[in-house]
N, C-alpha and C. Protein backbone atom coordinates (compact mmCIF):
# COMPACT_ATOMS: atom_id res chain seq x y z
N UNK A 1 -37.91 -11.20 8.52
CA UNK A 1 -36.55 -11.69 8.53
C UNK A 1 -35.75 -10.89 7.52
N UNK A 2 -34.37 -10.50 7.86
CA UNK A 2 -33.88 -9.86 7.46
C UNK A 2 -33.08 -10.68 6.05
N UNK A 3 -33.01 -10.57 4.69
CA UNK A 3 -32.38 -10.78 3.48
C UNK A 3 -31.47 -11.32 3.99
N UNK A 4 -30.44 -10.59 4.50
CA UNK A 4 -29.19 -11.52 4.49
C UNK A 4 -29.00 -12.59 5.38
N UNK A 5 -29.81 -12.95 6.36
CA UNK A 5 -29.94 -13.69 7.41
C UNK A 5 -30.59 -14.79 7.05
N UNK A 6 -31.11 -14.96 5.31
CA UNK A 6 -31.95 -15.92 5.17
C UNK A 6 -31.68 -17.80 4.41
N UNK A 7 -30.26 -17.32 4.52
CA UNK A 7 -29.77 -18.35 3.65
C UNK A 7 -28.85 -18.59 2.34
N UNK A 8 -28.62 -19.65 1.93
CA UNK A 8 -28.01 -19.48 0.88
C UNK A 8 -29.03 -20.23 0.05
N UNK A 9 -30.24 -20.80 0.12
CA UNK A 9 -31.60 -20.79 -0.52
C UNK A 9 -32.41 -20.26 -1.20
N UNK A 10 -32.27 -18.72 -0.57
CA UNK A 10 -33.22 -17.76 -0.62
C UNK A 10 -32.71 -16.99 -1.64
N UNK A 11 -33.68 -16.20 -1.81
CA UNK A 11 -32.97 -14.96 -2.81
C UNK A 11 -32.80 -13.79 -1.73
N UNK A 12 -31.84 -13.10 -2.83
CA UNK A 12 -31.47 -12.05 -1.95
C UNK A 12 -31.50 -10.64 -2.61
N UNK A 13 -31.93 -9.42 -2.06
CA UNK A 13 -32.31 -8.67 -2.90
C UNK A 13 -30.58 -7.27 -3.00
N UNK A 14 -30.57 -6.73 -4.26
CA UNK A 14 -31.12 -7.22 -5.40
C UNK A 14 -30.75 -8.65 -6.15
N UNK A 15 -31.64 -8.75 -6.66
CA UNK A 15 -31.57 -10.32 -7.34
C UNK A 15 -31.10 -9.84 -8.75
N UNK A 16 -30.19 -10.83 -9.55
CA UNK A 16 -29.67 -10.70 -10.73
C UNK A 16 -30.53 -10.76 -11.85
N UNK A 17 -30.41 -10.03 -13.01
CA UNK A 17 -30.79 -9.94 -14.12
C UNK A 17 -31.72 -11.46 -14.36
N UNK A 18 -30.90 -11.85 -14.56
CA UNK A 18 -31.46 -13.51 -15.15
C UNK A 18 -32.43 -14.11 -14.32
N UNK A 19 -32.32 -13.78 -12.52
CA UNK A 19 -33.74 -14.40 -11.97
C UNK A 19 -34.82 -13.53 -12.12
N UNK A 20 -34.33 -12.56 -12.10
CA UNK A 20 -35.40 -11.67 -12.87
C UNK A 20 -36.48 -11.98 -13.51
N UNK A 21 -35.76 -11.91 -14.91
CA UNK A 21 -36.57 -12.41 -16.17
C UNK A 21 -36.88 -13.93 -16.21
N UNK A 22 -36.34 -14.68 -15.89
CA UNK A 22 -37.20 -16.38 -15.54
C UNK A 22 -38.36 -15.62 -14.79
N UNK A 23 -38.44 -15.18 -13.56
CA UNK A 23 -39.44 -15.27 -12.48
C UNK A 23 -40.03 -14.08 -13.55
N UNK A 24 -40.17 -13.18 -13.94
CA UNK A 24 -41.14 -12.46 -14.81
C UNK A 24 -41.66 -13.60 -15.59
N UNK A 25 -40.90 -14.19 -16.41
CA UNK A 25 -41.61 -15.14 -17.63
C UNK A 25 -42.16 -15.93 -17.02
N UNK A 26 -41.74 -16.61 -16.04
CA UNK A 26 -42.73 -17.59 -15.07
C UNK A 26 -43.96 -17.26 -14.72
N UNK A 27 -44.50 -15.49 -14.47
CA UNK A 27 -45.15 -14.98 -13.78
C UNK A 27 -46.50 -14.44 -15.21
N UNK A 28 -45.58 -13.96 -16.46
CA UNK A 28 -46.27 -13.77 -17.58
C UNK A 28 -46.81 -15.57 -17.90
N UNK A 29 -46.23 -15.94 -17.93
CA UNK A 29 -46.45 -17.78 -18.21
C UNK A 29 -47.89 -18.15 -17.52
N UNK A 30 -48.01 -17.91 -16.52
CA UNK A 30 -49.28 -18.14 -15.61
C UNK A 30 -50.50 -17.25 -16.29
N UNK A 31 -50.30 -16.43 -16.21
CA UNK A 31 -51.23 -15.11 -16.56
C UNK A 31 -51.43 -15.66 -17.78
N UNK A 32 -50.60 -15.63 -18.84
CA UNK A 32 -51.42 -16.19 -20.23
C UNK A 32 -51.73 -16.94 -20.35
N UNK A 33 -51.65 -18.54 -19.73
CA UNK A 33 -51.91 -20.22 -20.14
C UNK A 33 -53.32 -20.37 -18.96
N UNK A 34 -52.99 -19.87 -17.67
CA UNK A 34 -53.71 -20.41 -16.83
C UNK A 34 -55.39 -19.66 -16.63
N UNK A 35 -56.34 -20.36 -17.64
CA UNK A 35 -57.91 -19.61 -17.62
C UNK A 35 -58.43 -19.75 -16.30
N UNK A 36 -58.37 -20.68 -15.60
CA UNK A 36 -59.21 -21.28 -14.43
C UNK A 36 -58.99 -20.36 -13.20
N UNK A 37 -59.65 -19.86 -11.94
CA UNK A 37 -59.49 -19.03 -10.79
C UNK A 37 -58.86 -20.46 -10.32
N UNK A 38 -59.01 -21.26 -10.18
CA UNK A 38 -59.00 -22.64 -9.05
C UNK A 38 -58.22 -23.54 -9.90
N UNK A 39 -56.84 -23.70 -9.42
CA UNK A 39 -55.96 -24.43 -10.16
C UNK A 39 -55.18 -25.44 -9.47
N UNK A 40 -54.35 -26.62 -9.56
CA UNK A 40 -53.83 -26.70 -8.30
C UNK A 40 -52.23 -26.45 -8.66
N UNK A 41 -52.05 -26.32 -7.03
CA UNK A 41 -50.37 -25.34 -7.09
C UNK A 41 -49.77 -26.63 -7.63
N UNK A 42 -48.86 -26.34 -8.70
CA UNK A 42 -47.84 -26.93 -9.61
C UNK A 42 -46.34 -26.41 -9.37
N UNK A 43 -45.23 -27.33 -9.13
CA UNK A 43 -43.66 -27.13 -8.84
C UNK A 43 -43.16 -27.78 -10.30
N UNK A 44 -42.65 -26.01 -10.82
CA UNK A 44 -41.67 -26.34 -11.54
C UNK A 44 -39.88 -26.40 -11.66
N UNK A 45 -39.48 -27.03 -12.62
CA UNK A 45 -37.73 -27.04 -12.07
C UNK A 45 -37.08 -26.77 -13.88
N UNK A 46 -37.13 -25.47 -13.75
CA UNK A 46 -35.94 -25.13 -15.30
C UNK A 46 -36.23 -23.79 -15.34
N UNK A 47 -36.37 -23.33 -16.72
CA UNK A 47 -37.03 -21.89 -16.67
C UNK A 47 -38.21 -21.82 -18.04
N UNK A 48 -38.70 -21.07 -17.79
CA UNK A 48 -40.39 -21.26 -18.61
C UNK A 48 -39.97 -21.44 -19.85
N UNK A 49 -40.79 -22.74 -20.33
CA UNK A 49 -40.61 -22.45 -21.79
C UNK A 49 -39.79 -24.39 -21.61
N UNK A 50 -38.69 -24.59 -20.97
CA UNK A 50 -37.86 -25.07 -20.61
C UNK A 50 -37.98 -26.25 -19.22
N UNK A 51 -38.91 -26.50 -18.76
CA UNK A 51 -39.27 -26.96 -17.43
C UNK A 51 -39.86 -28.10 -17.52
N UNK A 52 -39.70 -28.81 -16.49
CA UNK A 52 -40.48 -29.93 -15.84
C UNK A 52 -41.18 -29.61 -14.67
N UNK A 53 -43.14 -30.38 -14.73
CA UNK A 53 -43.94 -29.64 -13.98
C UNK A 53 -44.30 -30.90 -13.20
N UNK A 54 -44.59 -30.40 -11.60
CA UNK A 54 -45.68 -31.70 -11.11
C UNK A 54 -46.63 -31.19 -10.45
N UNK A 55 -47.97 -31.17 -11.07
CA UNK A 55 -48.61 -30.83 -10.24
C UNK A 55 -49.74 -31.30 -9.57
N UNK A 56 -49.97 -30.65 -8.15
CA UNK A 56 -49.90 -31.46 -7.01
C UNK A 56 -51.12 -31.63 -6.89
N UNK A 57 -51.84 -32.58 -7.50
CA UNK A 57 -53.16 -32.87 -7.25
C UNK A 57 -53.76 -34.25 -8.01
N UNK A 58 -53.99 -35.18 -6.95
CA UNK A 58 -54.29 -34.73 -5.13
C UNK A 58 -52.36 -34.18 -4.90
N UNK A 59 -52.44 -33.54 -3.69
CA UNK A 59 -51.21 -33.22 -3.24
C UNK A 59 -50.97 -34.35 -2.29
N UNK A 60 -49.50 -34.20 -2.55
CA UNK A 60 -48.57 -35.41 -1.96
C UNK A 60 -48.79 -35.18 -0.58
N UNK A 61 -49.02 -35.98 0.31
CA UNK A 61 -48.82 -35.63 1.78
C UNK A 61 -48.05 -36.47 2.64
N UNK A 62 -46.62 -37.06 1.93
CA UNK A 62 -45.79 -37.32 2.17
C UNK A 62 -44.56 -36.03 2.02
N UNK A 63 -43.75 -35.69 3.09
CA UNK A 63 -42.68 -35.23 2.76
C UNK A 63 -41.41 -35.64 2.24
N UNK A 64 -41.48 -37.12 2.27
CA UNK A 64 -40.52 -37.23 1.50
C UNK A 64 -40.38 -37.85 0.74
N UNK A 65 -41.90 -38.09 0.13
CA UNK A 65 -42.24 -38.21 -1.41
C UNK A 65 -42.04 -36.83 -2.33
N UNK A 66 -42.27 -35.96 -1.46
CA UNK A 66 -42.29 -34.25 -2.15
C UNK A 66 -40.70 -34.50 -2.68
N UNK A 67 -39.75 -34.90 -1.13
CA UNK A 67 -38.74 -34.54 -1.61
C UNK A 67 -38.26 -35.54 -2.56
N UNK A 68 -38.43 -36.45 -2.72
CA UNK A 68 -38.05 -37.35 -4.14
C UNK A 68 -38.50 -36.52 -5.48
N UNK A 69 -39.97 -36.24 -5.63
CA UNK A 69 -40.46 -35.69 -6.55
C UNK A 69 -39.29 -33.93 -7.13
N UNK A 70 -38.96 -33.71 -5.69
CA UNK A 70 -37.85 -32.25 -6.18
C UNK A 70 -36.84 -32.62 -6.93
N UNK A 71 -36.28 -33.72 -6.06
CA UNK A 71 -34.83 -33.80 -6.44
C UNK A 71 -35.03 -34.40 -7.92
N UNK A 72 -36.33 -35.22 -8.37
CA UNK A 72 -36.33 -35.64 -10.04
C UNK A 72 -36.15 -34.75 -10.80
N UNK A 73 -36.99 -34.33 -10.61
CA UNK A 73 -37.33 -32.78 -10.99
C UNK A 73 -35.72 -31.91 -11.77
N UNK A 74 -35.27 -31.86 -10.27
CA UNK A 74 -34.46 -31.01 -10.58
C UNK A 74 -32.99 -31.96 -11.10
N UNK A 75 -32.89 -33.15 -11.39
CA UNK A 75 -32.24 -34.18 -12.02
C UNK A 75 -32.18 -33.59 -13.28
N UNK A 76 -33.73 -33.34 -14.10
CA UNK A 76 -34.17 -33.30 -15.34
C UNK A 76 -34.19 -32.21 -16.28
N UNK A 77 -34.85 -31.52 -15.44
CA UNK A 77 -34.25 -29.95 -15.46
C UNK A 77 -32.70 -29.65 -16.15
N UNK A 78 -31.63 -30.18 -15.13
CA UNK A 78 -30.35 -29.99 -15.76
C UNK A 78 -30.49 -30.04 -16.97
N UNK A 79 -30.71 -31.05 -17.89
CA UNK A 79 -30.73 -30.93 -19.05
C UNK A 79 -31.12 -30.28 -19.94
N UNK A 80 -32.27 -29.40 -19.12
CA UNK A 80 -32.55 -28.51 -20.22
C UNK A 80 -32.57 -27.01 -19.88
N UNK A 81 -31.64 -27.07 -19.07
CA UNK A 81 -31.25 -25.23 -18.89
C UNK A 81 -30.14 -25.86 -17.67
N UNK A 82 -28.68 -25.00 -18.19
CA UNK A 82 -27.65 -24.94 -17.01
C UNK A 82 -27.78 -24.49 -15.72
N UNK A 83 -29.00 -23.15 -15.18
CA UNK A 83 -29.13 -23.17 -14.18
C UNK A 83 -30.81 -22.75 -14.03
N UNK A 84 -31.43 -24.02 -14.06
CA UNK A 84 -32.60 -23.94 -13.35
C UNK A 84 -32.63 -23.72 -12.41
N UNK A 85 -34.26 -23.07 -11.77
CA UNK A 85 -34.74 -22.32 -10.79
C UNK A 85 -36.21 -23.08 -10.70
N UNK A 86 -36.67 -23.35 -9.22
CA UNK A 86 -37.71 -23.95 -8.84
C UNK A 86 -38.66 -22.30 -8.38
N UNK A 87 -40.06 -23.11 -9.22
CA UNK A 87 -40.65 -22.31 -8.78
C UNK A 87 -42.35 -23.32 -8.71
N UNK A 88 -43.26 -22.47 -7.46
CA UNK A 88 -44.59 -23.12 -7.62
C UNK A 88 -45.45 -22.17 -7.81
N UNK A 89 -46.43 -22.75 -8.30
CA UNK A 89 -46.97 -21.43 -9.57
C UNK A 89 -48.59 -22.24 -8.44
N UNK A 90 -49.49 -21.00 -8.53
CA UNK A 90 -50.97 -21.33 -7.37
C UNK A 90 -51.49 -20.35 -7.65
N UNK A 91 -53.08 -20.01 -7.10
CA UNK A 91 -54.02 -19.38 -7.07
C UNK A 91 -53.55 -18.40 -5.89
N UNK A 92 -54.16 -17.67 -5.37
CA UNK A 92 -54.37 -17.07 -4.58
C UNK A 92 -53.19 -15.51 -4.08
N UNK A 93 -53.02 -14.78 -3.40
CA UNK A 93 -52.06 -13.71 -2.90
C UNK A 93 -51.17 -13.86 -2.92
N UNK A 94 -49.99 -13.11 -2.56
CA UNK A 94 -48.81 -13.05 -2.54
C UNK A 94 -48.17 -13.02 -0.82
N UNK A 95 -48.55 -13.88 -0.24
CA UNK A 95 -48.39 -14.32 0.92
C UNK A 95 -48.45 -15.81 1.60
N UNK A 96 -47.27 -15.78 2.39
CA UNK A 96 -47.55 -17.55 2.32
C UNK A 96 -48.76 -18.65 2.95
N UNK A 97 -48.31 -19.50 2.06
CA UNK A 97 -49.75 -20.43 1.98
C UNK A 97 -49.49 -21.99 2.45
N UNK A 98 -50.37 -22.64 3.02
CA UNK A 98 -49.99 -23.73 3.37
C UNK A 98 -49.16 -24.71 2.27
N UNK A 99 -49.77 -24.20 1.16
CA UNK A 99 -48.71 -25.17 0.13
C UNK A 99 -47.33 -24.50 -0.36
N UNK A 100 -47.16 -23.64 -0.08
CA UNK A 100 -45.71 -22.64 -0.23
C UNK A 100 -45.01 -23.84 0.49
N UNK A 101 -45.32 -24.28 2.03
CA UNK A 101 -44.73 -24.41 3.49
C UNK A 101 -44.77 -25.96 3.12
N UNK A 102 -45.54 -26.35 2.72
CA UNK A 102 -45.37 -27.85 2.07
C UNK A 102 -44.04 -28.45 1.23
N UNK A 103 -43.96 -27.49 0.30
CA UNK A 103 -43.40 -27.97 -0.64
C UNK A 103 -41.74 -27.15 -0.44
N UNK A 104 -41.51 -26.46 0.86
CA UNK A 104 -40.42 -25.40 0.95
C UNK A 104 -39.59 -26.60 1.91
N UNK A 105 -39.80 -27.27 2.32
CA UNK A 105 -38.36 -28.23 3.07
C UNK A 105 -38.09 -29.25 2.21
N UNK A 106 -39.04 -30.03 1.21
CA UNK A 106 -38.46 -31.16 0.72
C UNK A 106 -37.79 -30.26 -0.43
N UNK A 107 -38.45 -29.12 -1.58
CA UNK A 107 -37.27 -28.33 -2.37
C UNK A 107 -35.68 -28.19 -2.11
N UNK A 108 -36.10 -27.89 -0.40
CA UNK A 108 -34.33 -27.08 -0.16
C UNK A 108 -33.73 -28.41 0.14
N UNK A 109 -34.25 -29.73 0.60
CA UNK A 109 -33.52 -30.93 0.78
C UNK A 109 -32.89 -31.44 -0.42
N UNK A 110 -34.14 -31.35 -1.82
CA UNK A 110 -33.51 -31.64 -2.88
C UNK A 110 -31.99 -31.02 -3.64
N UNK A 111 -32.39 -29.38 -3.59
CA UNK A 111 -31.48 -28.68 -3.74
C UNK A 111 -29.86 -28.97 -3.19
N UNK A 112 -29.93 -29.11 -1.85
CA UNK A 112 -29.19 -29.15 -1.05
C UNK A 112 -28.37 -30.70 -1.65
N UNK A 113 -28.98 -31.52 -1.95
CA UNK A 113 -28.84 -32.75 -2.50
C UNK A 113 -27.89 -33.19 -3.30
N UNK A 114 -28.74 -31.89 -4.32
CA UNK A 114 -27.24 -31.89 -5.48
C UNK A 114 -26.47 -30.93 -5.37
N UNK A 115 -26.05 -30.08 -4.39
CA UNK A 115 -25.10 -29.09 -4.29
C UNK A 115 -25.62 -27.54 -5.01
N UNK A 116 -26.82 -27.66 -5.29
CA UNK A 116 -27.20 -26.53 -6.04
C UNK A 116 -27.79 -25.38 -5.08
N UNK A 117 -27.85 -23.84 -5.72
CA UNK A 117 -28.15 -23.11 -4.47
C UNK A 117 -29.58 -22.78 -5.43
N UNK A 118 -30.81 -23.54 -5.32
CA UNK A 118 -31.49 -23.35 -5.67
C UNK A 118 -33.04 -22.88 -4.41
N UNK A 119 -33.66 -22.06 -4.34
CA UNK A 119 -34.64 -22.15 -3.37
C UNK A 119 -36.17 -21.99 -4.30
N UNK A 120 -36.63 -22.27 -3.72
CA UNK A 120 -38.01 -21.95 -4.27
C UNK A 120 -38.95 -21.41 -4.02
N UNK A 121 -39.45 -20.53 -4.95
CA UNK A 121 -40.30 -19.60 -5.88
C UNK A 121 -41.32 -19.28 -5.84
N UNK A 122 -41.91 -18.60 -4.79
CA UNK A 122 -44.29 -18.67 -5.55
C UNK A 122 -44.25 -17.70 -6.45
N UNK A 123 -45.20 -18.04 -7.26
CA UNK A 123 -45.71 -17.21 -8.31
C UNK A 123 -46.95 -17.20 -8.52
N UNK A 124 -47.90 -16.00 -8.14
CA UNK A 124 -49.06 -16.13 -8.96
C UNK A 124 -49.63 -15.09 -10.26
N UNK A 125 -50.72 -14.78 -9.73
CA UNK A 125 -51.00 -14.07 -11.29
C UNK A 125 -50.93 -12.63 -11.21
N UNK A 126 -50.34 -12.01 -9.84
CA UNK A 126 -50.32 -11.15 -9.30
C UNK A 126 -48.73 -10.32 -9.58
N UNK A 127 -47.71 -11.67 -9.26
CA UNK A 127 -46.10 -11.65 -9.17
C UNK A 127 -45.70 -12.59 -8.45
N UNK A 128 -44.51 -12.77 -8.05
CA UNK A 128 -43.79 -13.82 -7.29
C UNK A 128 -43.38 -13.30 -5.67
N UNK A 129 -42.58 -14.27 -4.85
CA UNK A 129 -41.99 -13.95 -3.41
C UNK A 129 -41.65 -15.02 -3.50
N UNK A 130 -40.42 -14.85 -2.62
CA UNK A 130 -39.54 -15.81 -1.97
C UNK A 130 -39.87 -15.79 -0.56
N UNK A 131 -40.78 -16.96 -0.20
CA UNK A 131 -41.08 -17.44 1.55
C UNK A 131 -40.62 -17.47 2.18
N UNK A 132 -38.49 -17.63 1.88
CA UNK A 132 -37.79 -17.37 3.25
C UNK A 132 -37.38 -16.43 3.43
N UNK A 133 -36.56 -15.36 2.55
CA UNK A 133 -36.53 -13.81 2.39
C UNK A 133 -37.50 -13.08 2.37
N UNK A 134 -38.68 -12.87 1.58
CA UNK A 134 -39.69 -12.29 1.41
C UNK A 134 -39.52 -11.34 0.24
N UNK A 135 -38.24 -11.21 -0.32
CA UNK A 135 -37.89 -11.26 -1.50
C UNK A 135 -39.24 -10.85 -2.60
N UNK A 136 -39.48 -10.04 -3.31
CA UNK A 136 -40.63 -9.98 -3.82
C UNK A 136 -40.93 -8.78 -5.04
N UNK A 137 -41.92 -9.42 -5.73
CA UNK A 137 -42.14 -8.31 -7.52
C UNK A 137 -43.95 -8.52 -7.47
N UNK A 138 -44.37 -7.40 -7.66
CA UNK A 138 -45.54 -7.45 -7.76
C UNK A 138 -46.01 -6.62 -8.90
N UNK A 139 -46.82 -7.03 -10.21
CA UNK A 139 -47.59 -6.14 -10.89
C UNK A 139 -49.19 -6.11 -10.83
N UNK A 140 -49.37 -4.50 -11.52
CA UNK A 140 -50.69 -4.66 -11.20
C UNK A 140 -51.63 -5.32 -12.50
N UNK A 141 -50.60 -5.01 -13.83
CA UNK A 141 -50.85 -5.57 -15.02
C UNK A 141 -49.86 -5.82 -15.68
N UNK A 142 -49.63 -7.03 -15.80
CA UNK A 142 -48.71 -7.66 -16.74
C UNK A 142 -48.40 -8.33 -18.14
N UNK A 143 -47.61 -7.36 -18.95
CA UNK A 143 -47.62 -7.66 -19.95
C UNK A 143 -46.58 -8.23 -21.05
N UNK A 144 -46.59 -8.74 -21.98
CA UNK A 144 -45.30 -9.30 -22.65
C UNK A 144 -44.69 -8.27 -22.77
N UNK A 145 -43.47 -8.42 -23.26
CA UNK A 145 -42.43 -7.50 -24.11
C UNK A 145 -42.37 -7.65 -25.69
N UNK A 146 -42.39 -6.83 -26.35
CA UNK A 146 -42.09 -7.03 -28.12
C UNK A 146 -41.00 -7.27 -27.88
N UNK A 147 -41.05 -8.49 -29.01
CA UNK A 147 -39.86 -9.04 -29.27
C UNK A 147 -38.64 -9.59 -28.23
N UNK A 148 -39.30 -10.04 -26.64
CA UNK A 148 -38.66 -10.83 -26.16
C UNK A 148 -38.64 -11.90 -25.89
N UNK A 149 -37.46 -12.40 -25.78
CA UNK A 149 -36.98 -13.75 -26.21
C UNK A 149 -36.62 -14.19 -24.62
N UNK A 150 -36.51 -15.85 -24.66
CA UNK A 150 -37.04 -16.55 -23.52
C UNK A 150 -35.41 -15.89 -22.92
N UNK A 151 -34.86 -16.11 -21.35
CA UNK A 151 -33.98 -15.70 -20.94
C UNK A 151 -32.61 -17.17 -20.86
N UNK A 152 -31.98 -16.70 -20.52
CA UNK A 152 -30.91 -17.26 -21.12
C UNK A 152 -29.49 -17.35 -19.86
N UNK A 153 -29.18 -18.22 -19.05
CA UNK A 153 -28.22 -17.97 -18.34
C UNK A 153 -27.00 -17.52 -18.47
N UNK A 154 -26.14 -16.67 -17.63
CA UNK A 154 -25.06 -15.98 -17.83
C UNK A 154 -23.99 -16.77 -18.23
């Protein structure tokens, strides 16, 4: 699917400075905290450092318990960053996964909810993608920056 055809959900490439560096720090965030191969996929709503997490295990298999759980989420969030960004952080490739597809209609319902153009995020330990664009950053080794500081909205 073509970028621009994908929504006002999605990201769109190029993507701005600031989702950038959230979805890097999101992506360094995993890589340093998370020891375990086998984790379960977790939806967050702010930006790292800054966030509220739920993660899904057992996973919800209600959809529109998911979508209650987004829209809290992203209630809470507000408060602690002006423009949070949802993202779900999991094991495995950079290709979509049954829990990407799970958790991708009740997000955009929430979003949609409060008027925000927020879509959501995979991230693993690899890099991130956006499931409805395909939108995407991949490293092969990822590492901090000296002396950087968490990111900061425009």
């Amino acid at each position: 699917m073509a970028p621009q055809l994908a929504g006002p959900y999605a990201l769109q490439a190029p993507i701005d400075r600031y989702t950038h560096a959230v979805l890097r720090a999101a992506t360094l965030e995993l890589v340093e905290t998370e020891r375990r191969r086998r984790f379960p996929p977790t939806v967050h709503a702010g930006v790292p450092g800054r966030c509220v997490r739920h993660a899904d295990d057992p996973p919800v298999a209600d959809a529109g318990l998911r979508a209650d759980v987004a829209l809290a989420m992203l209630l809470r969030s507000a408060s602690l960053t002006p423009r949070p960004v949802l993202w779900l952080t999991r094991p495995g490739q950079l290709s979509p996964h049954d829990d990407d597809l799970r958790w991708l209609g009740p997000t955009a319902w929430a979003s949609q909810a409060l008027g925000a153009h927020v879509g959501l995020v995979v991230v693993t330990r690899r890099g991130w993608f956006d499931p409805v664009s395909g939108v995407r950053r991949e490293w092969r080794r990822l590492r901090a920056k000296p002396g950087a500081v968490p990111p900061t909205p425009p």
